[in-house]
N, C-alpha and C. Protein backbone atom coordinates (compact mmCIF):
# COMPACT_ATOMS: atom_id res chain seq x y z
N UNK A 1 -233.06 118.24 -8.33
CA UNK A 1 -233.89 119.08 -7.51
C UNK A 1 -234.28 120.36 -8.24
N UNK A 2 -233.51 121.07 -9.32
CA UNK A 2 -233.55 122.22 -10.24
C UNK A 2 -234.90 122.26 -11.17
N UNK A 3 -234.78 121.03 -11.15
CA UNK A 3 -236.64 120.04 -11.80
C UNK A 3 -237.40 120.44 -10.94
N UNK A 4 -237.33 120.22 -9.88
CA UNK A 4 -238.71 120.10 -8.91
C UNK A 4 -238.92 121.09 -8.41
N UNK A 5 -237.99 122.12 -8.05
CA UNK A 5 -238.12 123.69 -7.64
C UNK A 5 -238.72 124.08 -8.66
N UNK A 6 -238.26 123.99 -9.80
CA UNK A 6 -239.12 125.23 -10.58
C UNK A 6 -240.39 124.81 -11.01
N UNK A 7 -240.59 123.32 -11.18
CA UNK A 7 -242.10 122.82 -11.29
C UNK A 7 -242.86 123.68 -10.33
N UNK A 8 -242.53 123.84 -9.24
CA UNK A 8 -243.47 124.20 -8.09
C UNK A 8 -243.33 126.12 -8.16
N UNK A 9 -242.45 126.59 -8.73
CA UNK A 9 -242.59 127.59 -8.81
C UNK A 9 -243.37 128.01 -9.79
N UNK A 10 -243.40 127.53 -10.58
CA UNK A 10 -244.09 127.71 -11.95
C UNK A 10 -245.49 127.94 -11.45
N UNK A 11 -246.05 127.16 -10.80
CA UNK A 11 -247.39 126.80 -10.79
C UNK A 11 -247.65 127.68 -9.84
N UNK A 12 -246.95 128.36 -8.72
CA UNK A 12 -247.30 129.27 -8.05
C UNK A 12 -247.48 129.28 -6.71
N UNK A 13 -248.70 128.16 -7.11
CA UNK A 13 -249.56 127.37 -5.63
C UNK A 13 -249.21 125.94 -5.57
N UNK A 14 -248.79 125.44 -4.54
CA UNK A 14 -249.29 123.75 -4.35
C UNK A 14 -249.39 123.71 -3.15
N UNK A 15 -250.08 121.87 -2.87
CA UNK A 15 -251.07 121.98 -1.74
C UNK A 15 -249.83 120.98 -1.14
N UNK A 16 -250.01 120.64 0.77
CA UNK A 16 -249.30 119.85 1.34
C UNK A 16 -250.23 119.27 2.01
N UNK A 17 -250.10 118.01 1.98
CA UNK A 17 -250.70 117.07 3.07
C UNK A 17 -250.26 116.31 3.89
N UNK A 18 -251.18 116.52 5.51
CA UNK A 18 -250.62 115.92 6.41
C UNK A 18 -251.35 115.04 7.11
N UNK A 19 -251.08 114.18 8.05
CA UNK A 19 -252.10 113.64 8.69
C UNK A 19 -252.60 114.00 10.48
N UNK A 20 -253.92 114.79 10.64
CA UNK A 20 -253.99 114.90 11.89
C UNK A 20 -254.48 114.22 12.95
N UNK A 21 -254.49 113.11 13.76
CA UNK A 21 -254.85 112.11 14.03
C UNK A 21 -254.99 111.11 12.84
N UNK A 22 -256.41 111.08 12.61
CA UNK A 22 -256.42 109.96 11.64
C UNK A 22 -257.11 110.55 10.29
N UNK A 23 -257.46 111.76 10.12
CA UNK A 23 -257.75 112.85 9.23
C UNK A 23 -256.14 113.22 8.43
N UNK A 24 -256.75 113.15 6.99
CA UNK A 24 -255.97 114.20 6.33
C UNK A 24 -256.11 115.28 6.30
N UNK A 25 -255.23 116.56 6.02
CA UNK A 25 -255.44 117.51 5.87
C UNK A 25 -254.59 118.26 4.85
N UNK A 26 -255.00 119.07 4.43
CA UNK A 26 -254.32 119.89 2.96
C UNK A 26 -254.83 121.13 2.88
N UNK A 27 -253.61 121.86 2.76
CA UNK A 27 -253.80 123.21 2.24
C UNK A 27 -252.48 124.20 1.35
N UNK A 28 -252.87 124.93 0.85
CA UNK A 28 -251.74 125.56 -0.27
C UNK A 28 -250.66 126.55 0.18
N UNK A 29 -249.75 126.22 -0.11
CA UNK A 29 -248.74 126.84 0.20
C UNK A 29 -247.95 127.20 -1.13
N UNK A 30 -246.92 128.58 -0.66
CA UNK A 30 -246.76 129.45 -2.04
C UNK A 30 -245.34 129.66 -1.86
N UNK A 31 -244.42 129.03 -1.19
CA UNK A 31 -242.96 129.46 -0.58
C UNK A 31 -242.08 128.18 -0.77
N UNK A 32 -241.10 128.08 -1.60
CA UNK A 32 -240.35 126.80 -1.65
C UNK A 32 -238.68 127.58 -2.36
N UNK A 33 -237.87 127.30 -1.85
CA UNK A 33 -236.72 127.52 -1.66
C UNK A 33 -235.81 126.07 -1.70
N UNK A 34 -234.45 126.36 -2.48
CA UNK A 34 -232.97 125.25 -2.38
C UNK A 34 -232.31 125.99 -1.03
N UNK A 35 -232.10 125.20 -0.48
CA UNK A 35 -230.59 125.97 0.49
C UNK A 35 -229.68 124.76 0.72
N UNK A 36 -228.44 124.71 0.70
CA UNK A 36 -227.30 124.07 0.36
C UNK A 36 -228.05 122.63 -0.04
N UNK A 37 -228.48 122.83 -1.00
CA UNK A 37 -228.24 121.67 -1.35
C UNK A 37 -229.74 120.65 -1.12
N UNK A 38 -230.39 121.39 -0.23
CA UNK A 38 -231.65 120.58 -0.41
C UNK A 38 -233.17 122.02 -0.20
N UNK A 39 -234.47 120.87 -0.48
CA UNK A 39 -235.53 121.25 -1.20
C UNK A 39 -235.99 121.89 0.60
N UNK A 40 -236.47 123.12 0.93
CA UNK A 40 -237.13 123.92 2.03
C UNK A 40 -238.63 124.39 1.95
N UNK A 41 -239.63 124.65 2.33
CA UNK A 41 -240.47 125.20 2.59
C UNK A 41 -240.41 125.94 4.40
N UNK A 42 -241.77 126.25 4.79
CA UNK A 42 -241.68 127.07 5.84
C UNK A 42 -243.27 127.65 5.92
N UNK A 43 -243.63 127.66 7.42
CA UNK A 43 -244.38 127.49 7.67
C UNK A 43 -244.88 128.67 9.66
N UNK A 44 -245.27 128.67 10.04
CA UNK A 44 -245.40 129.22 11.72
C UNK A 44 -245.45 128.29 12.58
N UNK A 45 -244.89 128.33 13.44
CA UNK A 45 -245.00 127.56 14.93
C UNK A 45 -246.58 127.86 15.35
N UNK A 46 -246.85 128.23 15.26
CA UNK A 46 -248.97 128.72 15.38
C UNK A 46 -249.63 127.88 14.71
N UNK A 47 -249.43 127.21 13.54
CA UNK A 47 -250.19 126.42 12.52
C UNK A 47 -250.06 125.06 13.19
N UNK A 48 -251.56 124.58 12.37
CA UNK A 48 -252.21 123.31 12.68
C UNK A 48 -250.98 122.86 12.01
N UNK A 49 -250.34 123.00 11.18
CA UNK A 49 -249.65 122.08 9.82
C UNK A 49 -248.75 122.08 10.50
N UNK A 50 -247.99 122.69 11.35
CA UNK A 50 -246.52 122.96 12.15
C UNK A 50 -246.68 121.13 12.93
N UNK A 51 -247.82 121.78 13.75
CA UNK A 51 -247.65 120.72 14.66
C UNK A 51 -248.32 119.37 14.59
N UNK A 52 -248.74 119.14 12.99
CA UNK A 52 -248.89 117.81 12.39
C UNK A 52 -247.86 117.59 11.85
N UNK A 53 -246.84 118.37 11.10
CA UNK A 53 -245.88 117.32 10.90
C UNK A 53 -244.70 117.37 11.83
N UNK A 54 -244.72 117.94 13.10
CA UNK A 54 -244.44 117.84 13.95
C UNK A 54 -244.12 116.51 14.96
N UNK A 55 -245.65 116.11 14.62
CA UNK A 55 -246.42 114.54 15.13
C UNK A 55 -245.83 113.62 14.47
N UNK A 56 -246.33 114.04 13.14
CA UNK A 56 -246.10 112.72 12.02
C UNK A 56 -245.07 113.81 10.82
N UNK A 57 -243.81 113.70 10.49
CA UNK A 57 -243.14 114.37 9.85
C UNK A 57 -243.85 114.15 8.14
N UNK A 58 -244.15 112.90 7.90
CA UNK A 58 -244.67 112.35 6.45
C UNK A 58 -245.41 113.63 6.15
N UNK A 59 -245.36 113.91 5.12
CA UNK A 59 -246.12 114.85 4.11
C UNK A 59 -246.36 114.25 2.39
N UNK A 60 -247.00 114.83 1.79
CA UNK A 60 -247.27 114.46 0.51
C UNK A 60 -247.65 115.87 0.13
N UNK A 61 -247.40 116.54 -1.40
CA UNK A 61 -247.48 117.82 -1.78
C UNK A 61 -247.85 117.15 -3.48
N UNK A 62 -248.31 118.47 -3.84
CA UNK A 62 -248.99 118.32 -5.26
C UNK A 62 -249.39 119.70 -5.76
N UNK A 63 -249.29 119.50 -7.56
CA UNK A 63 -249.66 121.09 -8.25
C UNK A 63 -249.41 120.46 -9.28
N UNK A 64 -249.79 121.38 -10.47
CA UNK A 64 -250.23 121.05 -11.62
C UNK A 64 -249.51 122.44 -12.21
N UNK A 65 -249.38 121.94 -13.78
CA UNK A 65 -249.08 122.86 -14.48
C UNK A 65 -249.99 123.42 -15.17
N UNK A 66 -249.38 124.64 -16.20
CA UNK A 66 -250.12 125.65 -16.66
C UNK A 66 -250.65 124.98 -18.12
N UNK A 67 -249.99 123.50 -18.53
CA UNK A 67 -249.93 122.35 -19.52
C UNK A 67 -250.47 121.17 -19.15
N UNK A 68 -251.24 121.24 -18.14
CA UNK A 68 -251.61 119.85 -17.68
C UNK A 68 -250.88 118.55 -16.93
N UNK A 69 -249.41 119.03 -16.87
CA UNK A 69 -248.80 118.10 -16.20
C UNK A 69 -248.96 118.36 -14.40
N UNK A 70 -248.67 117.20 -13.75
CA UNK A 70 -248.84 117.57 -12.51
C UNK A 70 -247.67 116.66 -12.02
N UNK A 71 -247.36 116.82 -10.76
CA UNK A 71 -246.28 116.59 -9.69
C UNK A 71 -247.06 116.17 -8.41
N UNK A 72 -246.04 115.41 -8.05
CA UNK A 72 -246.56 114.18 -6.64
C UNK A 72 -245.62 114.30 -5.54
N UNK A 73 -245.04 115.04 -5.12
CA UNK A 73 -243.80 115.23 -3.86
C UNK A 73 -244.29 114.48 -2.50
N UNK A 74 -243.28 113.52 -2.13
CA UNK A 74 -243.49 113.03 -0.91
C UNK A 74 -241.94 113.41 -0.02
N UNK A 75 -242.24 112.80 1.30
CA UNK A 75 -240.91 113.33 1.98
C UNK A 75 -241.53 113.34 3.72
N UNK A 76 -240.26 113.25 4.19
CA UNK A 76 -240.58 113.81 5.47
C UNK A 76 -239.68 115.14 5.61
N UNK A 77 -240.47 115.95 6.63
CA UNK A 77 -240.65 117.06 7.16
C UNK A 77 -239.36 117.28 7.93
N UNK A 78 -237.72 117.89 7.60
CA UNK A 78 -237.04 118.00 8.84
C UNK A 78 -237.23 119.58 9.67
N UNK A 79 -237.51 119.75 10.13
CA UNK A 79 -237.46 121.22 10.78
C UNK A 79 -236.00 121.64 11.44
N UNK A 80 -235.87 122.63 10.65
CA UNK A 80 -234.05 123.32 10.95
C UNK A 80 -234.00 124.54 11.28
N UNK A 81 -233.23 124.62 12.40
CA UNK A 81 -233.18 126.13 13.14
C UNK A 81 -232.41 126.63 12.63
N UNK A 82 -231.38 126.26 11.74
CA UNK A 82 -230.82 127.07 11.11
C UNK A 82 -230.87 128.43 10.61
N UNK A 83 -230.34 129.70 11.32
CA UNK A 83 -230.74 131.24 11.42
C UNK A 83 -230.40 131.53 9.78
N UNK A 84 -229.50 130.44 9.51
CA UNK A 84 -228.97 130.97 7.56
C UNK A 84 -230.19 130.59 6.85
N UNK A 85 -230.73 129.08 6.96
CA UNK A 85 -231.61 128.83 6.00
C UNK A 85 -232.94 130.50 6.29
N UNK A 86 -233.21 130.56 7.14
CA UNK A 86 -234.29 131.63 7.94
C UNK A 86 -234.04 132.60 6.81
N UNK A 87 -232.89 132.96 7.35
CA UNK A 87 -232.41 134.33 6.13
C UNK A 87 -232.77 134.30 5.36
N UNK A 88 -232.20 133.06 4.38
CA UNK A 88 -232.18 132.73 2.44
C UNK A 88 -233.59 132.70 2.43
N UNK A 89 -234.89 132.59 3.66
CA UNK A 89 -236.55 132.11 3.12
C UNK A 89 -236.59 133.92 3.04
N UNK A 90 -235.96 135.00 3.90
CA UNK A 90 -236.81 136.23 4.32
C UNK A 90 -236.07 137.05 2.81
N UNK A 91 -234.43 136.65 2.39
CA UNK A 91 -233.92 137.57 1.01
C UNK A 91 -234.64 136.78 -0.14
N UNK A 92 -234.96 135.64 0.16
CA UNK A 92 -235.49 135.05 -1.45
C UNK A 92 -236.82 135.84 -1.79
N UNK A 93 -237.64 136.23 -0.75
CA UNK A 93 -239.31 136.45 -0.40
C UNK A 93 -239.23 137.11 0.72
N UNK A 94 -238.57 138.61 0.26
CA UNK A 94 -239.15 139.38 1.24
C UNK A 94 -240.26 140.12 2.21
N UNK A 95 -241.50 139.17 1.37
CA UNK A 95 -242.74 139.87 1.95
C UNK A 95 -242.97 139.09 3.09
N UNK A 96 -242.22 137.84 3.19
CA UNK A 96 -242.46 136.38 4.49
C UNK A 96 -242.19 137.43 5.87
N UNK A 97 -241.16 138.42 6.00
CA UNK A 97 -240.79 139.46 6.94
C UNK A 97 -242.05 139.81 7.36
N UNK A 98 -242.80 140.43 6.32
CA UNK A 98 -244.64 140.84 6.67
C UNK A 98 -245.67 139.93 7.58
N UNK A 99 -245.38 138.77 6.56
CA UNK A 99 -246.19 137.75 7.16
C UNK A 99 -245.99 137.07 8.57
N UNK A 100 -244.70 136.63 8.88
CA UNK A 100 -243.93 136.03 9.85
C UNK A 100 -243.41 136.99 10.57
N UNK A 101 -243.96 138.14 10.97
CA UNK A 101 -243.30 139.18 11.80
C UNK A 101 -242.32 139.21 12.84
N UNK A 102 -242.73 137.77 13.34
CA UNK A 102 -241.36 137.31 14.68
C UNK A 102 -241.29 136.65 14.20
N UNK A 103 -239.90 136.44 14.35
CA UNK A 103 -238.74 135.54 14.09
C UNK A 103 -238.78 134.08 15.12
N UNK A 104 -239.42 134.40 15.87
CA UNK A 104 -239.55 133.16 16.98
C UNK A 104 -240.88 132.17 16.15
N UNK A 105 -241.76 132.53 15.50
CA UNK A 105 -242.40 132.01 15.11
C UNK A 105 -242.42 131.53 13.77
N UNK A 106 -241.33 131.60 13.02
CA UNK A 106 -240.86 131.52 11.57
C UNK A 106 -240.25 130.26 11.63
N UNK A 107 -240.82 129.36 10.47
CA UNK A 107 -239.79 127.30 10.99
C UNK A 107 -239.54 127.33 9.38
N UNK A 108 -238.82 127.01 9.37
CA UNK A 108 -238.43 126.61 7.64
C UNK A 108 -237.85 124.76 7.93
N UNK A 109 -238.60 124.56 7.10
CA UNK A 109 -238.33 122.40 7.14
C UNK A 109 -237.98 122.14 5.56
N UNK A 110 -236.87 121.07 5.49
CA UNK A 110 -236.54 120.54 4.36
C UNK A 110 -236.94 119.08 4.20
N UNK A 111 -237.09 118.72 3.04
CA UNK A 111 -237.09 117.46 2.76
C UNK A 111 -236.53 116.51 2.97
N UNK A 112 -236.80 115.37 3.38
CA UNK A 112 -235.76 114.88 3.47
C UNK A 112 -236.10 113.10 2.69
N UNK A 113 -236.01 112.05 2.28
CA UNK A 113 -235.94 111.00 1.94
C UNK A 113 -237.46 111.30 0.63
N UNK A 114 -237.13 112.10 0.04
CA UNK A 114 -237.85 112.74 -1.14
C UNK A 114 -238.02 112.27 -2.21
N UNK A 115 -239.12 112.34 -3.04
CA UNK A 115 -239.30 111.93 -4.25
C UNK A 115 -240.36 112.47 -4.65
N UNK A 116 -240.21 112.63 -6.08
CA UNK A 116 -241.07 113.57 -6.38
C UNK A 116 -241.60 112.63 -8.31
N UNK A 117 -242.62 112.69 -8.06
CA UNK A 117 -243.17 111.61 -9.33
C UNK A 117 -243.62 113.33 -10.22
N UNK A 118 -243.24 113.16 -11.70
CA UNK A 118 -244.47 113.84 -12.52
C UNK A 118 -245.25 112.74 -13.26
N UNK A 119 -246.31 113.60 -13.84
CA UNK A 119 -247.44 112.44 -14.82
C UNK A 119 -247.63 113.62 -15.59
N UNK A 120 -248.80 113.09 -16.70
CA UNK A 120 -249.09 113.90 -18.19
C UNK A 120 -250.68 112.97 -18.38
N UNK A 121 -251.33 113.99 -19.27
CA UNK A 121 -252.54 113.00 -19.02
C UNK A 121 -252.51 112.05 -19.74
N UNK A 122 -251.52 111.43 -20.69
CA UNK A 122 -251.49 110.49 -21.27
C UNK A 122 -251.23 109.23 -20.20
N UNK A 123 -251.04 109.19 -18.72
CA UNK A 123 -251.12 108.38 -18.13
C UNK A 123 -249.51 108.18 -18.12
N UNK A 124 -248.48 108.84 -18.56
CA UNK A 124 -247.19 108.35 -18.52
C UNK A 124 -246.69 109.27 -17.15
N UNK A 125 -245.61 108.58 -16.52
CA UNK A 125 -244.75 109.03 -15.13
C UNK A 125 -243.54 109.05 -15.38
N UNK A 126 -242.59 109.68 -14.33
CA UNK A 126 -241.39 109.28 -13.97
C UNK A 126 -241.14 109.82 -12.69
N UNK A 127 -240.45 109.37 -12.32
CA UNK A 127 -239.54 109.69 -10.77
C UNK A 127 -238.43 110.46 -10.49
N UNK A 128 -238.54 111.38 -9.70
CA UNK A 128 -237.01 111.57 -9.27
C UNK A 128 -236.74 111.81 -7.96
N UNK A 129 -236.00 111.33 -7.22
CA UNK A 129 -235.63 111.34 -5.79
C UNK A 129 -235.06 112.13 -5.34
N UNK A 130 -235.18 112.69 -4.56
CA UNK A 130 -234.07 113.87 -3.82
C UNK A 130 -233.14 113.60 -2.82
C-alpha cells in the first residue's frame, strides 16, 4: 500500500469514478491518507460522489506521473464513522478543517477489495492488491 499512497501523492491530483444511474462520472480529488492499515480518501455528505458511491460503492481512480507512468485503482467504497480515522484526514491536511467546516458533513471511506494496476508507455503492467 506504501506503493500506492505515494504514487498518488506524488502526482498531486487523481480522478475517481463512479457510476450515476447509468452515467459515469469523474472528478479529481487531492486527499488520500493510510489509517491502520488501510488506503482512505474523503469526501462531503453534500456531494453527488457521496451519494453515488453510496448507491453503487464500486469506484475506479487514476493519475499519472510526473514520468509518464500511470496507475489504475479499483475498489469499493467503505464509508467509516470512525471519529479517529476523521482526525488522522483533519492532522494529516489541516486545511480539510477549512473546507469541511462541519464535522457532520465530513465522510472519510476506505478501500476495500483493492487493486491497484501501474503501466509505462512501453505497454508493460503489474498489479498489486490491497
Amino acid at each position: 500500500m506504501n506503493e500506492i499512497l505515494k504514487f498518488i501523492k506524488d502526482a498531486n491530483i487523481f480522478y475517481i469514478a463512479t457510476i450515476d444511474g447509468d452515467k459515469p462520472r469523474v472528478r479529481p480529488f487531492a486527499f488520500a491518507m493510510e489509517y491502520q492499515g488501510k488506503l482512505y480518501f474523503c469526501t462531503s455528505n453534500q456531494k453527488d460522489v457521496y451519494r453515488q458511491l453510496t448507491s453503487n460503492p464500486w469506484f475506479e481512480a487514476s493519475t499519472m506521473s510526473k514520468d509518464g507512468q500511470w496507475m489504475r485503482l479499483q475498489g469499493k467504497a467503505v464509508f467509516d464513522s470512525n471519529k479517529g480515522a476523521k482526525a488522522n484526514a483533519f492532522e494529516i491536511q489541516p486545511g480539510l478543517e477549512k473546507i469541511y467546516n462541519n464535522p457532520e458533513l465530513f465522510e472519510v471511506f476506505y478501500v476495500e477489495q483493492g487493486e491497484a494496476t501501474f503501466y509505462n508507455m512501453k505497454g508493460e503492467s503489474r498489479t498489486i492488491k490491497l
